[in-house]
C-alpha atoms as a PDB file:
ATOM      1  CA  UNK A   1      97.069  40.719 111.264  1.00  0.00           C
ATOM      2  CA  UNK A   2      99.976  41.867 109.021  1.00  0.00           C
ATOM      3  CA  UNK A   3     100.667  40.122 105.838  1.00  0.00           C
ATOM      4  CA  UNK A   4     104.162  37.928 105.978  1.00  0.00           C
ATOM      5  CA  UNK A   5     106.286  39.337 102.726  1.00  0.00           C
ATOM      6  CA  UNK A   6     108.796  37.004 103.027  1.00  0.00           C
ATOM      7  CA  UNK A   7     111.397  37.161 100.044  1.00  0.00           C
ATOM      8  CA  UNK A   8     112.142  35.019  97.837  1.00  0.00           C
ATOM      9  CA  UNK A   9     114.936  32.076  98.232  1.00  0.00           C
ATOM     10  CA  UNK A  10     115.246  31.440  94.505  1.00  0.00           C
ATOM     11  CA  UNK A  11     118.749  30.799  93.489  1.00  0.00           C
ATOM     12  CA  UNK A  12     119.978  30.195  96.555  1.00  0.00           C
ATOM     13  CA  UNK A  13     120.938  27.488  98.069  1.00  0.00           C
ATOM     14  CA  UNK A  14     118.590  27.091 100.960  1.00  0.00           C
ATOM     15  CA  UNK A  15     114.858  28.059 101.675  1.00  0.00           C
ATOM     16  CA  UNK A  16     113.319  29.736 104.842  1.00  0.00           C
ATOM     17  CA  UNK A  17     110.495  27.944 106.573  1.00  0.00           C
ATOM     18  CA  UNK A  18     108.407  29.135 109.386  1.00  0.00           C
ATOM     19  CA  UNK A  19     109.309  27.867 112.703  1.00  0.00           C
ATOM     20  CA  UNK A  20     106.512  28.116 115.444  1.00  0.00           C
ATOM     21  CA  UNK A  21     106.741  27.533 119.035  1.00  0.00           C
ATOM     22  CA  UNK A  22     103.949  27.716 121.276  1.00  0.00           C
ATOM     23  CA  UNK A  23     103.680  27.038 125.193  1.00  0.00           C
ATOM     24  CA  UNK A  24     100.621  27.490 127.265  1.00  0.00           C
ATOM     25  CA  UNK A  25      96.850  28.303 126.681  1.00  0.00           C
ATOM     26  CA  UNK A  26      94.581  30.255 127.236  1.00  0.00           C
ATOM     27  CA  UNK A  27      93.578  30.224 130.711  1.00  0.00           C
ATOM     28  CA  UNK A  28      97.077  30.948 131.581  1.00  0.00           C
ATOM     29  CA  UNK A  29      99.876  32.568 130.231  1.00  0.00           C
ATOM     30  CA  UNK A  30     100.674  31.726 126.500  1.00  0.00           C
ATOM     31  CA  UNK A  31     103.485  32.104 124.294  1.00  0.00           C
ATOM     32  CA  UNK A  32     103.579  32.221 120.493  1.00  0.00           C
ATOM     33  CA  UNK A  33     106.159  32.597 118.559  1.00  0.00           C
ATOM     34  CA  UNK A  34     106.843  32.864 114.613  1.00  0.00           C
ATOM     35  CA  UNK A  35     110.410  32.635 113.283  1.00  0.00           C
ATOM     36  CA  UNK A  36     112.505  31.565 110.197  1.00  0.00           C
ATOM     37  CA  UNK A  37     113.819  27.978 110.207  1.00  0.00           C
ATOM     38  CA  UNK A  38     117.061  28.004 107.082  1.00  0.00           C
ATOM     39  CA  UNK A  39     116.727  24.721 105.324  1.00  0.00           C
ATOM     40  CA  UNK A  40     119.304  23.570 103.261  1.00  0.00           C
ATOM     41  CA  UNK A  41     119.191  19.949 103.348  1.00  0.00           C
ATOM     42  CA  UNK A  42     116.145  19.913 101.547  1.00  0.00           C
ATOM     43  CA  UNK A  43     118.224  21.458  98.417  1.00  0.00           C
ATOM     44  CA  UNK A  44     121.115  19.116  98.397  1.00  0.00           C
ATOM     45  CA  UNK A  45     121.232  16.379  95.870  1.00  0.00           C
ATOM     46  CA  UNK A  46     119.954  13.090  96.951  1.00  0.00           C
ATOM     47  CA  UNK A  47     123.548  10.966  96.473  1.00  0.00           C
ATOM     48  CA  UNK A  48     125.389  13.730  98.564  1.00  0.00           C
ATOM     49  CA  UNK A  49     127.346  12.148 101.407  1.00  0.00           C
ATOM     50  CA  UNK A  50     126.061  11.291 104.323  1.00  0.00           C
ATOM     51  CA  UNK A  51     128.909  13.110 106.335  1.00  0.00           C
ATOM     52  CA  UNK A  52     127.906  16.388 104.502  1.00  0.00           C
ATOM     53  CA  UNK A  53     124.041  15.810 105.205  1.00  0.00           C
ATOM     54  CA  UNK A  54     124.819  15.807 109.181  1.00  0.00           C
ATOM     55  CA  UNK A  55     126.931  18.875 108.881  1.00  0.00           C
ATOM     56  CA  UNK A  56     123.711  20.877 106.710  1.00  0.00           C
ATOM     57  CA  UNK A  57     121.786  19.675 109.145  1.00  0.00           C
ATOM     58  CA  UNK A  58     123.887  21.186 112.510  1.00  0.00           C
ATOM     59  CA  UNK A  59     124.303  24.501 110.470  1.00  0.00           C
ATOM     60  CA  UNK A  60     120.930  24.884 109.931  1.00  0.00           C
ATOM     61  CA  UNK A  61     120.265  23.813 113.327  1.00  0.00           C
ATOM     62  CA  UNK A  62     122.501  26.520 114.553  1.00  0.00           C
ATOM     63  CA  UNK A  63     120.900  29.518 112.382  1.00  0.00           C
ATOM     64  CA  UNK A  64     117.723  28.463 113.615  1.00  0.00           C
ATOM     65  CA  UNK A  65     118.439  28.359 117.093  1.00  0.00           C
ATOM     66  CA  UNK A  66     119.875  31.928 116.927  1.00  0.00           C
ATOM     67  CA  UNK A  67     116.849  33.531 114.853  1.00  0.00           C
ATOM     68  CA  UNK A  68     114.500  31.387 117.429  1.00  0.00           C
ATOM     69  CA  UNK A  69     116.337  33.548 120.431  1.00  0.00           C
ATOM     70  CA  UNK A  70     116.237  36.751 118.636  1.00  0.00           C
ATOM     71  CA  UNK A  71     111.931  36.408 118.548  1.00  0.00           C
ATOM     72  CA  UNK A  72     111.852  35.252 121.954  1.00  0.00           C
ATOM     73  CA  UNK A  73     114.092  38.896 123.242  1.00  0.00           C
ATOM     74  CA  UNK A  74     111.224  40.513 124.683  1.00  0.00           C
ATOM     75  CA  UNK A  75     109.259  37.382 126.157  1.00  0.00           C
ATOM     76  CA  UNK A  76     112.820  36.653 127.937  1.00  0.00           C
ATOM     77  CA  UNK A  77     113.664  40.472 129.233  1.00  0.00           C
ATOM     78  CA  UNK A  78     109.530  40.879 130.482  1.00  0.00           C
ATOM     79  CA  UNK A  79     109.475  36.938 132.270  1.00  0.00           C
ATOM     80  CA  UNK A  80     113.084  37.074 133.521  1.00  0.00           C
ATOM     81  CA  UNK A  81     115.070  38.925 136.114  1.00  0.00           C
ATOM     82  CA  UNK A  82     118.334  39.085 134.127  1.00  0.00           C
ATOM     83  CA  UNK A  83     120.715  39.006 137.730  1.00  0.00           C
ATOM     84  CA  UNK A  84     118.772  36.159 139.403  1.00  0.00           C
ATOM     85  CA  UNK A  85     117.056  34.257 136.557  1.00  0.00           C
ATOM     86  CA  UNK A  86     114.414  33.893 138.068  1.00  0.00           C
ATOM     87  CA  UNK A  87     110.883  33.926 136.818  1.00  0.00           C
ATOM     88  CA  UNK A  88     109.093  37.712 137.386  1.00  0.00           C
ATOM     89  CA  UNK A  89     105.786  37.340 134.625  1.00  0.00           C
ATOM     90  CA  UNK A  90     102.415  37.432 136.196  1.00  0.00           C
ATOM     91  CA  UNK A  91     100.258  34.443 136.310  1.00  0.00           C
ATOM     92  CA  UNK A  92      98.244  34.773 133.555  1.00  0.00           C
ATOM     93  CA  UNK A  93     100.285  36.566 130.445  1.00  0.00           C
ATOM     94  CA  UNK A  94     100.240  36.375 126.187  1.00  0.00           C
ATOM     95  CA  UNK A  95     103.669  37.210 124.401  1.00  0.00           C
ATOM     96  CA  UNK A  96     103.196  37.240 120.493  1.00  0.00           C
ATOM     97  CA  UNK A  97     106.032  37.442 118.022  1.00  0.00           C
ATOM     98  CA  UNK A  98     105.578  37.973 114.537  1.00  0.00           C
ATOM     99  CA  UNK A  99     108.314  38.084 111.914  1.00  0.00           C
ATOM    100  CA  UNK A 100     109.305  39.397 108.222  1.00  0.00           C
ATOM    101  CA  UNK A 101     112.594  38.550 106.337  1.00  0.00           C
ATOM    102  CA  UNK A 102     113.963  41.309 105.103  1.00  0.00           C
ATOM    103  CA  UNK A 103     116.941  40.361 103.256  1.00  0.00           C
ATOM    104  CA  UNK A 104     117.898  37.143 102.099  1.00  0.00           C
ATOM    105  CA  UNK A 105     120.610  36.022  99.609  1.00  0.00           C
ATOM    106  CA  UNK A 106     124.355  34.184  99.613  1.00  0.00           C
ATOM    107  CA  UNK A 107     125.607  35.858 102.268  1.00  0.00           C
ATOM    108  CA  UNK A 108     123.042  37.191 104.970  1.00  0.00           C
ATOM    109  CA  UNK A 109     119.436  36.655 106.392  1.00  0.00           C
ATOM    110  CA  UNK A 110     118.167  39.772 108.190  1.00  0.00           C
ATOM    111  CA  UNK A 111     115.314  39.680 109.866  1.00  0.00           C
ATOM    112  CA  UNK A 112     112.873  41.982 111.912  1.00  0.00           C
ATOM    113  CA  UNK A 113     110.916  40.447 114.526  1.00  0.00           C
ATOM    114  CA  UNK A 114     108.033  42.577 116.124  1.00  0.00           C
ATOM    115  CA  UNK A 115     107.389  41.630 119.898  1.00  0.00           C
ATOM    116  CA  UNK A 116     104.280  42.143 122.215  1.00  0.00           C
ATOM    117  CA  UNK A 117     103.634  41.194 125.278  1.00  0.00           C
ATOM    118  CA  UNK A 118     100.065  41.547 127.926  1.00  0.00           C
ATOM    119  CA  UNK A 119      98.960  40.502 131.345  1.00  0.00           C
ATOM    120  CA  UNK A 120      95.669  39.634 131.474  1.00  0.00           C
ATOM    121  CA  UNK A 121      93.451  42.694 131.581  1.00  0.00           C
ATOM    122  CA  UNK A 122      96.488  44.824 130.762  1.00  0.00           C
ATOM    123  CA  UNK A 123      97.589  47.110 128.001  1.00  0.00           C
ATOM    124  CA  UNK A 124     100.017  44.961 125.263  1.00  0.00           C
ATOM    125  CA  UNK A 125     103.313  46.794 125.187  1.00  0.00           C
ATOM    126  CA  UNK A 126     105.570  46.389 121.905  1.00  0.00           C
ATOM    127  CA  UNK A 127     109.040  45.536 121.222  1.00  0.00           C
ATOM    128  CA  UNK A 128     111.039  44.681 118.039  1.00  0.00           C
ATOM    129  CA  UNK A 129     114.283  42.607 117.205  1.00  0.00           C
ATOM    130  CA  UNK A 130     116.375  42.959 114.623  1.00  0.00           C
ATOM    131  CA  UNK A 131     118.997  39.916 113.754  1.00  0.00           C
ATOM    132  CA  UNK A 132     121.336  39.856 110.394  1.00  0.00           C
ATOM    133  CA  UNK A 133     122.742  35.691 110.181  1.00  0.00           C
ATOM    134  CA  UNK A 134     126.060  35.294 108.726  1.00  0.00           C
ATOM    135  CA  UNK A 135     125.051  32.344 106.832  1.00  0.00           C
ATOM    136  CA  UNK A 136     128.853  31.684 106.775  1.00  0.00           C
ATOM    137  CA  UNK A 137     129.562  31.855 109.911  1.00  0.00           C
ATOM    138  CA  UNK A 138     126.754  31.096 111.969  1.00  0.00           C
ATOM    139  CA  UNK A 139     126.943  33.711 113.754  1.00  0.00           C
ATOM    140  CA  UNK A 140     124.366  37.869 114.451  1.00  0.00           C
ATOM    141  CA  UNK A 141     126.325  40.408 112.838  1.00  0.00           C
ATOM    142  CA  UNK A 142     126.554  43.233 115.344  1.00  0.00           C
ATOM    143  CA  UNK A 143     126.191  46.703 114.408  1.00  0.00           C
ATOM    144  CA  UNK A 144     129.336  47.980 115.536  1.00  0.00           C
ATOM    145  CA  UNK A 145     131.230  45.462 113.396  1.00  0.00           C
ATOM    146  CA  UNK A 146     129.572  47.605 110.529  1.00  0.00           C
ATOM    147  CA  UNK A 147     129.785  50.728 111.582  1.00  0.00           C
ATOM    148  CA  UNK A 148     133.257  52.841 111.764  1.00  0.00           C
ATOM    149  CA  UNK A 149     132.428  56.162 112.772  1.00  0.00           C
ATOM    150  CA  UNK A 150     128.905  56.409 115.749  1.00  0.00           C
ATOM    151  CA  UNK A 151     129.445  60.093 115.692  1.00  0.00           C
ATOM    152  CA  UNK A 152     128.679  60.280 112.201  1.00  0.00           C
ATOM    153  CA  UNK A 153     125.929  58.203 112.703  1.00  0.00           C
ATOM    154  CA  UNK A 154     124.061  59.595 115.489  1.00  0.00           C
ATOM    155  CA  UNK A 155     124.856  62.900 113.824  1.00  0.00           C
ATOM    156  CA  UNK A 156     122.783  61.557 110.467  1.00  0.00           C
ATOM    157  CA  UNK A 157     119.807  60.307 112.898  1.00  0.00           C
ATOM    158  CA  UNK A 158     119.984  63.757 115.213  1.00  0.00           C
ATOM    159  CA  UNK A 159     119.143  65.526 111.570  1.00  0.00           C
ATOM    160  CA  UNK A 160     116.588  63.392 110.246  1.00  0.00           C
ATOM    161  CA  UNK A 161     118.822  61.904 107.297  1.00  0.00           C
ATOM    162  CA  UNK A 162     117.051  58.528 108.469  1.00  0.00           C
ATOM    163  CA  UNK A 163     113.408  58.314 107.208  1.00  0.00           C
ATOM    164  CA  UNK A 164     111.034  57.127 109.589  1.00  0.00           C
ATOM    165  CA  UNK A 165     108.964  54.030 108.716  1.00  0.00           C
ATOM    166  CA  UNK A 166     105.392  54.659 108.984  1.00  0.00           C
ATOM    167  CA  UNK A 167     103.227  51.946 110.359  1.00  0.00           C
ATOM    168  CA  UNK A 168     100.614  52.504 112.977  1.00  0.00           C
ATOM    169  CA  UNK A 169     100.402  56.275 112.235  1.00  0.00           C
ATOM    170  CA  UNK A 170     100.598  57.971 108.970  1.00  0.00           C
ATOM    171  CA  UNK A 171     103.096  60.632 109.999  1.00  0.00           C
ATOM    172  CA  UNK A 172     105.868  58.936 112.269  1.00  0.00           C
ATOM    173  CA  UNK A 173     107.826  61.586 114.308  1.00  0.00           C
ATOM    174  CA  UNK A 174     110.939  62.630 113.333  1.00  0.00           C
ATOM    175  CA  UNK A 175     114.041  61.377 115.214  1.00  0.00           C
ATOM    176  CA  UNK A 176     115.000  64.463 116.268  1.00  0.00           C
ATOM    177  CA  UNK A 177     111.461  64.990 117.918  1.00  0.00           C
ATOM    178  CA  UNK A 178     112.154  61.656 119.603  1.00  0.00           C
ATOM    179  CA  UNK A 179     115.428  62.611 120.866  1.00  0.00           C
ATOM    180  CA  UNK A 180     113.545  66.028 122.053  1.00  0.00           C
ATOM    181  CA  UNK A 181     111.512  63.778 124.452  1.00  0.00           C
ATOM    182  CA  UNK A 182     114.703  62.426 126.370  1.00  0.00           C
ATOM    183  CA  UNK A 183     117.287  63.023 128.501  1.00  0.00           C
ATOM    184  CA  UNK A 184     120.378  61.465 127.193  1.00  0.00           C
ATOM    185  CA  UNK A 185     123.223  63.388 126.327  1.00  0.00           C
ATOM    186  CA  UNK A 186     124.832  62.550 122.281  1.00  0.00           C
ATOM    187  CA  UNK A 187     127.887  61.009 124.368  1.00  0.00           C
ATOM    188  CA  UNK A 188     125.777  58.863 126.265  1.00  0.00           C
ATOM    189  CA  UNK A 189     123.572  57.790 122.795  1.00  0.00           C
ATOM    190  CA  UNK A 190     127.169  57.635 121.119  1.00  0.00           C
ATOM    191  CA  UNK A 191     127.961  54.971 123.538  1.00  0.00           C
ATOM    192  CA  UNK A 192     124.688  53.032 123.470  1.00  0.00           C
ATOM    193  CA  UNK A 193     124.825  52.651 119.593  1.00  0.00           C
ATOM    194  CA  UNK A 194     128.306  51.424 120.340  1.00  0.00           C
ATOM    195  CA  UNK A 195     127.444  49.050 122.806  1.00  0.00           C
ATOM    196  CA  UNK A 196     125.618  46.910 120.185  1.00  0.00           C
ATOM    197  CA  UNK A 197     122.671  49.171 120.728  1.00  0.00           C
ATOM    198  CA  UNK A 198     122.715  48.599 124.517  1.00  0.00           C
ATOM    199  CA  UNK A 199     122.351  50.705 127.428  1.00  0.00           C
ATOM    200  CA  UNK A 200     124.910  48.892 130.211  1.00  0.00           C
ATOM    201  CA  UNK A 201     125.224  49.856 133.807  1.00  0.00           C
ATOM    202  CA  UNK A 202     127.998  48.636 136.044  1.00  0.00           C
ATOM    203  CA  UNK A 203     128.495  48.425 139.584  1.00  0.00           C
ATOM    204  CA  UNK A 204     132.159  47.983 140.982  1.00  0.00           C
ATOM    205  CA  UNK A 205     132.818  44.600 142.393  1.00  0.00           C
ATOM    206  CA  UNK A 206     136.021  42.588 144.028  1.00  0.00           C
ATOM    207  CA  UNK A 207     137.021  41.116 140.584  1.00  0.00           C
ATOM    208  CA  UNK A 208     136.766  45.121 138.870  1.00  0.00           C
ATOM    209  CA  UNK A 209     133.320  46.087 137.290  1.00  0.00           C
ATOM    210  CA  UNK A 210     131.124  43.956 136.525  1.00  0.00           C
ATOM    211  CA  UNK A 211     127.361  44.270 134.673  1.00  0.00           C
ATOM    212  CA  UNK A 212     124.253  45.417 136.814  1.00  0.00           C
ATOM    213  CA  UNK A 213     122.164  45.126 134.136  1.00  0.00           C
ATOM    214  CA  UNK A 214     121.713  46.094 130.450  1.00  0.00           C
ATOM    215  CA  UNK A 215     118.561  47.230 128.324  1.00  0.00           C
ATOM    216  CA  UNK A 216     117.902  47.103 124.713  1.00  0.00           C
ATOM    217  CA  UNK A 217     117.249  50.949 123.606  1.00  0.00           C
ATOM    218  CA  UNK A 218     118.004  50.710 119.797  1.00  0.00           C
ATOM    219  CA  UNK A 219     118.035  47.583 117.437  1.00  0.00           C
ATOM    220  CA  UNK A 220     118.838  47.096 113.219  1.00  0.00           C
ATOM    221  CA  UNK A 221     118.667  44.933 110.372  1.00  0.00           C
ATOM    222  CA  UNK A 222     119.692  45.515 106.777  1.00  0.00           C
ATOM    223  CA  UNK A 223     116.076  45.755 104.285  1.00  0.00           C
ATOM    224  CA  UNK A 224     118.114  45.244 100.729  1.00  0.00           C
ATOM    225  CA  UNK A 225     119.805  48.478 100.311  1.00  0.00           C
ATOM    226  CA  UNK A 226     119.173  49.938 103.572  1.00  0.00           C
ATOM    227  CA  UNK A 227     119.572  49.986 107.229  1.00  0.00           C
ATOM    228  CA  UNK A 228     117.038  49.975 109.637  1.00  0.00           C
ATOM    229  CA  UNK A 229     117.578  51.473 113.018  1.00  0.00           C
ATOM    230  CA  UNK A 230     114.119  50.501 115.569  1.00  0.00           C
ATOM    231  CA  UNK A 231     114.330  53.033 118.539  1.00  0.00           C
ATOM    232  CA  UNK A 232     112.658  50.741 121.678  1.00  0.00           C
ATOM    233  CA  UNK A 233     109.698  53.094 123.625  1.00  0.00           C
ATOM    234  CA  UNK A 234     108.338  52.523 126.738  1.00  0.00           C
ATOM    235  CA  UNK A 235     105.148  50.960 124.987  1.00  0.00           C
ATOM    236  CA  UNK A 236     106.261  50.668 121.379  1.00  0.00           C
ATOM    237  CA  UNK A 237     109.204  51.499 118.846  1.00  0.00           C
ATOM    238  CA  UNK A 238     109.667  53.498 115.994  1.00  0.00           C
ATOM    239  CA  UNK A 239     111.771  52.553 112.893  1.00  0.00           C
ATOM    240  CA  UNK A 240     114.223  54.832 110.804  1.00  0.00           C
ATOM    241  CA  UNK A 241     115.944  53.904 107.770  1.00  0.00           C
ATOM    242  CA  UNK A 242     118.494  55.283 105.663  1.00  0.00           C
ATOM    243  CA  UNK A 243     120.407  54.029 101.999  1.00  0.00           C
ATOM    244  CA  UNK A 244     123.704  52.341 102.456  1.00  0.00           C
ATOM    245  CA  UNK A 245     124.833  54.268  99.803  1.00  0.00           C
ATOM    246  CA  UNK A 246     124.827  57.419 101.677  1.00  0.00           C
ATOM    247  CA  UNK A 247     126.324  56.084 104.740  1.00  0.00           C
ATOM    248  CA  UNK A 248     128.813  53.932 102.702  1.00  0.00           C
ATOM    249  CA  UNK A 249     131.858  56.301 104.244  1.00  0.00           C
ATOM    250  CA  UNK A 250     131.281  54.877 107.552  1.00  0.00           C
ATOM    251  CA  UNK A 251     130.590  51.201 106.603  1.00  0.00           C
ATOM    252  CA  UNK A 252     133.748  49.093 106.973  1.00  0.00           C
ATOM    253  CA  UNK A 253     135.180  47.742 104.303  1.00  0.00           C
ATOM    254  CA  UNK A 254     135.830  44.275 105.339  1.00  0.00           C
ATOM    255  CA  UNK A 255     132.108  44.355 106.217  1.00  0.00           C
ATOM    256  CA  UNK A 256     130.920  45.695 103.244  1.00  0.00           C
ATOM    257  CA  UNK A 257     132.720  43.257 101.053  1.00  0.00           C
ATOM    258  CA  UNK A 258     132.061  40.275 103.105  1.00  0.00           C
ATOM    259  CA  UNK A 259     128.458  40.788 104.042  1.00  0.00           C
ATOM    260  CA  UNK A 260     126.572  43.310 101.669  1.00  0.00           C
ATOM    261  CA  UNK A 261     128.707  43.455  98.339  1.00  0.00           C
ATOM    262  CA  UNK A 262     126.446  41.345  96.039  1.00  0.00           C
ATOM    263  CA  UNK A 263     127.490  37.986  94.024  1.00  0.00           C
ATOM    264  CA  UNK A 264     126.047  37.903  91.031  1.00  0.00           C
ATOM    265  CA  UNK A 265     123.403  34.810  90.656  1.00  0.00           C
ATOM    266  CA  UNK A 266     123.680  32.639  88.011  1.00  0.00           C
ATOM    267  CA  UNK A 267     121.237  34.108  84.842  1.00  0.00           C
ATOM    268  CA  UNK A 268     121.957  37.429  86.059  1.00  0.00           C
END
């Protein structure tokens, strides 16, 4: 089992505690999942008004909620038809999430969530999450929010500019070995990055188009001064990171000020 490195919360104004959520056992299908739970009540003074308590309280509620949907991604795409709703897992099933905060200070959370997933008897397949909190706003960051020019980008990934992230072999491929092993076309991975990292098919309907269905082929998160892109495989995912600093011409500015500029703690 890999070690949690959660970072540090010092000097900020809120810890991160681990959240669990577990349905099932084990003579049929079970579900266990790990994520960060903000708490920020916990670090306000004990005469603050009640008023202000309540509204902590539904913020942090709200965070939570979102990083608890961002570890349960893959359990919800493999036990859900996405069209109908309706329930498609086998009988007897085990979905695991484990999780790792990457970044945490004033502004952000980001944090990577890996994802697996086995019927009984069957291989375990792997999937990862990526979610970056406003801790403003309440609200995922998307990556096309950050992001001003995709060609760019894809061109930086398409000549290994990104480094990959070793971790079950010792010499990840390359991404353009990756991209060597598919079909799509740079428009059509242009258009998936995006897409919030999504691949979306349409079908034409009375009302215009409307969504067949969409899959997850890419996710991110921001690891201090980096970004992380996690290509999704069939069976597992590769990661590729790269420093903001050299990709700072096609970070917005808004973003970049808002989100990933640093405030200075107090002692520094």
């Amino acid at each position: 089992k890999k070690k949690k490195n959660h970072l540090t919360t010092q000097g900020l104004n809120y810890t991160i505690e681990k959240g669990h959520f577990l349905i099932g056992n084990e003579t049929q299908t079970e579900v266990e999942i790990e994520y960060p739970q903000i708490d920020s009540i916990s670090m306000l003074p004990e005469d603050t008004e009640q008023n202000i308590v309540i509204e902590q309280m539904h913020s942090d509620f709200e965070k939570t909620a979102l990083f608890r949907k961002g570890a349960l991604t893959y359990f919800m795409e493999q036990a859900y038809d996405t069209t109908t709703g309706e329930q498609k897992f086998p009988e007897v099933m085990f979905a695991n999430t484990d999780y790792r905060v990457q970044t945490a200070n004033d502004k952000i959370v980001s944090v990577f969530f890996e994802e697996s997933i086995s019927p009984i008897g069957g291989s375990v397949n792997y999937s990862a999450a990526g979610v970056t909190m406003s801790l403003e706003e309440n609200r995922v960051l998307q990556l096309s929010e950050m992001i001003t020019d995709f060609d760019m980008l894809f061109t930086l990934l398409q000549t290994d500019q990104f480094t990959p992230i070793p971790y079950w072999e010792d010499n990840p491929k390359p991404f353009s070995q990756v991209l060597t092993e598919t079909t799509n076309m740079k428009e059509e991975w242009i258009e998936i990055l995006k897409n919030n990292n999504k691949r979306t098919f349409f079908v034409e309907a009375e009302n215009g188009a409307e969504i067949l269905w969409e899959t997850r082929e890419f996710e991110w998160y921001l690891w201090d001064n980096k970004l992380v892109l996690i290509y999704l495989g069939d069976k597992y995912y590769q990661q590729y990171f790269i420093e903001l600093e050299k990709i700072k011409d096609i970070i917005d500015t808004d973003f970049y000020e808002k989100y990933i500029l640093r405030t200075p703690q107090e002692g520094e």
